[in-house]
N, C-alpha and C. Protein backbone atom coordinates (compact mmCIF):
# COMPACT_ATOMS: atom_id res chain seq x y z
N UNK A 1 11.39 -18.23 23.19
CA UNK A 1 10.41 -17.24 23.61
C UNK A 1 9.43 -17.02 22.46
N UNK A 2 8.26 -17.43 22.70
CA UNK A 2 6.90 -16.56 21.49
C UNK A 2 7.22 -15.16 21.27
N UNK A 3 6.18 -15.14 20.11
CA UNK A 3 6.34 -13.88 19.74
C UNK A 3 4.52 -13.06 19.97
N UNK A 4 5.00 -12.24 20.36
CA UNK A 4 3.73 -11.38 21.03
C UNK A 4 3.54 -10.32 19.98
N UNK A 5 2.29 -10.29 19.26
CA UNK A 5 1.79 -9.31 18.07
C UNK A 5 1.03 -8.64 18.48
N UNK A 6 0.95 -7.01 18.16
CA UNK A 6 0.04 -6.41 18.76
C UNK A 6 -0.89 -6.85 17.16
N UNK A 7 -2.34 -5.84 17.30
CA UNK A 7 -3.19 -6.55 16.72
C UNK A 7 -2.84 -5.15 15.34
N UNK A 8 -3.10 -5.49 14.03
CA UNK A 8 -3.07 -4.51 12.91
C UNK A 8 -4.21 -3.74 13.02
N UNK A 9 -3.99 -2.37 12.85
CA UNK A 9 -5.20 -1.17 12.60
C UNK A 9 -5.98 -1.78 11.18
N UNK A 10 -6.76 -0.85 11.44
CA UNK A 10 -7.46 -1.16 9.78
C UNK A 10 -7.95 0.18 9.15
N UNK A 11 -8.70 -0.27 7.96
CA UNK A 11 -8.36 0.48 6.86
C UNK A 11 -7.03 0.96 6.12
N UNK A 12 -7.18 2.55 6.06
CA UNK A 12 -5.47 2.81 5.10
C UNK A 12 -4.55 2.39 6.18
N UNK A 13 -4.23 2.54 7.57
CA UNK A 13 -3.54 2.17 8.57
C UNK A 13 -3.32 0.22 8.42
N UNK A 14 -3.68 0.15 7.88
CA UNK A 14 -4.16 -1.75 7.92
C UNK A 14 -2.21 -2.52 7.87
N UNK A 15 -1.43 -1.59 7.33
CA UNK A 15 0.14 -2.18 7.49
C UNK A 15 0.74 -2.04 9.04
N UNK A 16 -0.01 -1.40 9.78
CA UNK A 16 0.84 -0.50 11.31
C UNK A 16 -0.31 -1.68 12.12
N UNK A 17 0.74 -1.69 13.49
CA UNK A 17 0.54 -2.27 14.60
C UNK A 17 0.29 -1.31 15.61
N UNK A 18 -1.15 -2.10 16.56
CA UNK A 18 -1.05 -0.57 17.42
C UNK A 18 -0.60 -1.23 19.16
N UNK A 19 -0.19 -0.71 19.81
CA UNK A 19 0.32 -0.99 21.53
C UNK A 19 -0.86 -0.23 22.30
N UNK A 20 -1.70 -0.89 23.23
CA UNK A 20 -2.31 0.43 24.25
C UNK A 20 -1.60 -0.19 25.57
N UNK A 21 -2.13 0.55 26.77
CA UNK A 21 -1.66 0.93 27.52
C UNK A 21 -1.76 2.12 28.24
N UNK A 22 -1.74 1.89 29.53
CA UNK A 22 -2.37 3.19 30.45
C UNK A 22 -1.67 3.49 31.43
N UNK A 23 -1.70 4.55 31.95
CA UNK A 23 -1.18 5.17 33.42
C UNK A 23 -1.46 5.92 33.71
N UNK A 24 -1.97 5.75 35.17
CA UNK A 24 -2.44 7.46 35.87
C UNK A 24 -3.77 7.43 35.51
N UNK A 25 -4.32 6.86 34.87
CA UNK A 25 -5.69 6.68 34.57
C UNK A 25 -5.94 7.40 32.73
N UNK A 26 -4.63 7.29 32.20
CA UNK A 26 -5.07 7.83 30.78
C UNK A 26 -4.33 6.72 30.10
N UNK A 27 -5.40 6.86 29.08
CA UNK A 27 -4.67 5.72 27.74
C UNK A 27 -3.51 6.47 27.01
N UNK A 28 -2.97 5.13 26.49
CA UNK A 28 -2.29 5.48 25.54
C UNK A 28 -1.93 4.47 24.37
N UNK A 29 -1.65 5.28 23.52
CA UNK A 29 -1.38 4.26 21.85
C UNK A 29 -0.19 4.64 21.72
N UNK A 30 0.72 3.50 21.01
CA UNK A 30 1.79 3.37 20.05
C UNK A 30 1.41 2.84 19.14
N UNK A 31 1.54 3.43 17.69
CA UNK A 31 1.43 2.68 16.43
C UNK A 31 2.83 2.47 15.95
N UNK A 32 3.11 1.29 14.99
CA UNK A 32 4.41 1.55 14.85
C UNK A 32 4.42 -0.18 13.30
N UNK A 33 5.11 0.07 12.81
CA UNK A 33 5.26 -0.91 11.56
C UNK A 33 6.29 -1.51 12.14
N UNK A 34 6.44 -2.80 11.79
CA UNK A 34 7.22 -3.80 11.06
C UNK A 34 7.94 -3.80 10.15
N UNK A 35 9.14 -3.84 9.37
CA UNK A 35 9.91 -4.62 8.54
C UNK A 35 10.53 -5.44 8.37
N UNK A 36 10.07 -6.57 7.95
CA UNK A 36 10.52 -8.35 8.05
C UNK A 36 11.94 -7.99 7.55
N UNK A 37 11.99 -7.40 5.96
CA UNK A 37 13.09 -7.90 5.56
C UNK A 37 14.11 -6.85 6.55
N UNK A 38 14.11 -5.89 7.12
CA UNK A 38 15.35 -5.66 8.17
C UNK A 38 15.32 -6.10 9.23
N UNK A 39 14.14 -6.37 9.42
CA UNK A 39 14.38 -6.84 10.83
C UNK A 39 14.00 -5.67 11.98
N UNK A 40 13.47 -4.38 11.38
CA UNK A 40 13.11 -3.32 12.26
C UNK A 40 11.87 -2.79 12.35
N UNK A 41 11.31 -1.96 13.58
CA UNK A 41 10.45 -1.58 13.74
C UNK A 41 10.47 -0.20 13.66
N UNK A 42 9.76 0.45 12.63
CA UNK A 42 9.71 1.69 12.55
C UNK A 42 8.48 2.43 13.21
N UNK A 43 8.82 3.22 13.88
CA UNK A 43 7.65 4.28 15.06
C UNK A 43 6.94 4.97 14.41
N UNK A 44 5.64 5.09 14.62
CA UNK A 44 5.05 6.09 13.76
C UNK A 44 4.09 7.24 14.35
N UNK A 45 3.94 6.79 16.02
CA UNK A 45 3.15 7.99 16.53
C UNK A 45 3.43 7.12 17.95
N UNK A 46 3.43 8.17 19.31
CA UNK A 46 3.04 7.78 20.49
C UNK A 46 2.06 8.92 21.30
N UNK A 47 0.90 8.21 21.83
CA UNK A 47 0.52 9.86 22.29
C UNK A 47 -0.58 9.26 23.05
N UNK A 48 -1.57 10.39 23.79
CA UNK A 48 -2.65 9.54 24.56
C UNK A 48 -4.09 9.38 23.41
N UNK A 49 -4.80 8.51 24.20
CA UNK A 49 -5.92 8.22 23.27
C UNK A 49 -6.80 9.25 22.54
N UNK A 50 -6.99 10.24 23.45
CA UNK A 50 -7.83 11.11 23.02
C UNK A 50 -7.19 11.87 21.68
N UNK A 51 -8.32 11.83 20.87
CA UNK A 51 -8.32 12.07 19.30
C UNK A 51 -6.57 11.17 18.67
N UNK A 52 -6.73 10.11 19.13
CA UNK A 52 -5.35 9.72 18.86
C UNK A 52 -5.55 9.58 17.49
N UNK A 53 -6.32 8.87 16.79
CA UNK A 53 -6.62 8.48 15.67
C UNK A 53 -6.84 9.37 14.21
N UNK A 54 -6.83 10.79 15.01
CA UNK A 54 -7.73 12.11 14.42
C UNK A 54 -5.74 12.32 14.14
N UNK A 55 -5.27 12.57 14.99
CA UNK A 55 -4.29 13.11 14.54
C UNK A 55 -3.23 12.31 13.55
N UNK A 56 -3.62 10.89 14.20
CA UNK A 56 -2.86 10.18 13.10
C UNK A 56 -3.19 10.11 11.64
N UNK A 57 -4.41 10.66 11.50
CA UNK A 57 -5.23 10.28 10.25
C UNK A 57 -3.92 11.89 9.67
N UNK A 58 -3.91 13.12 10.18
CA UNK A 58 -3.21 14.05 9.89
C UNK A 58 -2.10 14.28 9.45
N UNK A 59 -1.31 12.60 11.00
CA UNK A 59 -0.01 13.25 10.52
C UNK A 59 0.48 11.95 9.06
N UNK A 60 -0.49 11.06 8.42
CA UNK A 60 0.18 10.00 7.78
C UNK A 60 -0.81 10.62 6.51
N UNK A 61 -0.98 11.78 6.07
CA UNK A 61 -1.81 12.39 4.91
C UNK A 61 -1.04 12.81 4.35
């Protein structure tokens, strides 16, 4: 099976991967990192689009 990458944020975010996705007619983001050497994915926000970015800028300050 391939491996399916979401695409990297950028700027200070530039290490996190982001997921979109919609329902009901609203977006939504998952950002979330990688760690090769465990082997895990650590979560770092799920929420809808609106000011998604605003808050993430908040909650990773």
């Amino acid at each position: 099976m391939g491996q399916n990458k979401a695409p990297f944020l950028k700027g200070k975010f530039r290490k996190m991967r982001k997921y979109a996705l919609s329902s009901g007619g609203t977006e939504y983001r998952v950002v979330y990192r990688v760690v090769e050497e465990s082997k895990a994915v650590v979560l770092i926000m799920v929420g809808s689009r609106e000011r998604f970015y605003e808050r993430l800028k908040q909650r990773t300050t």
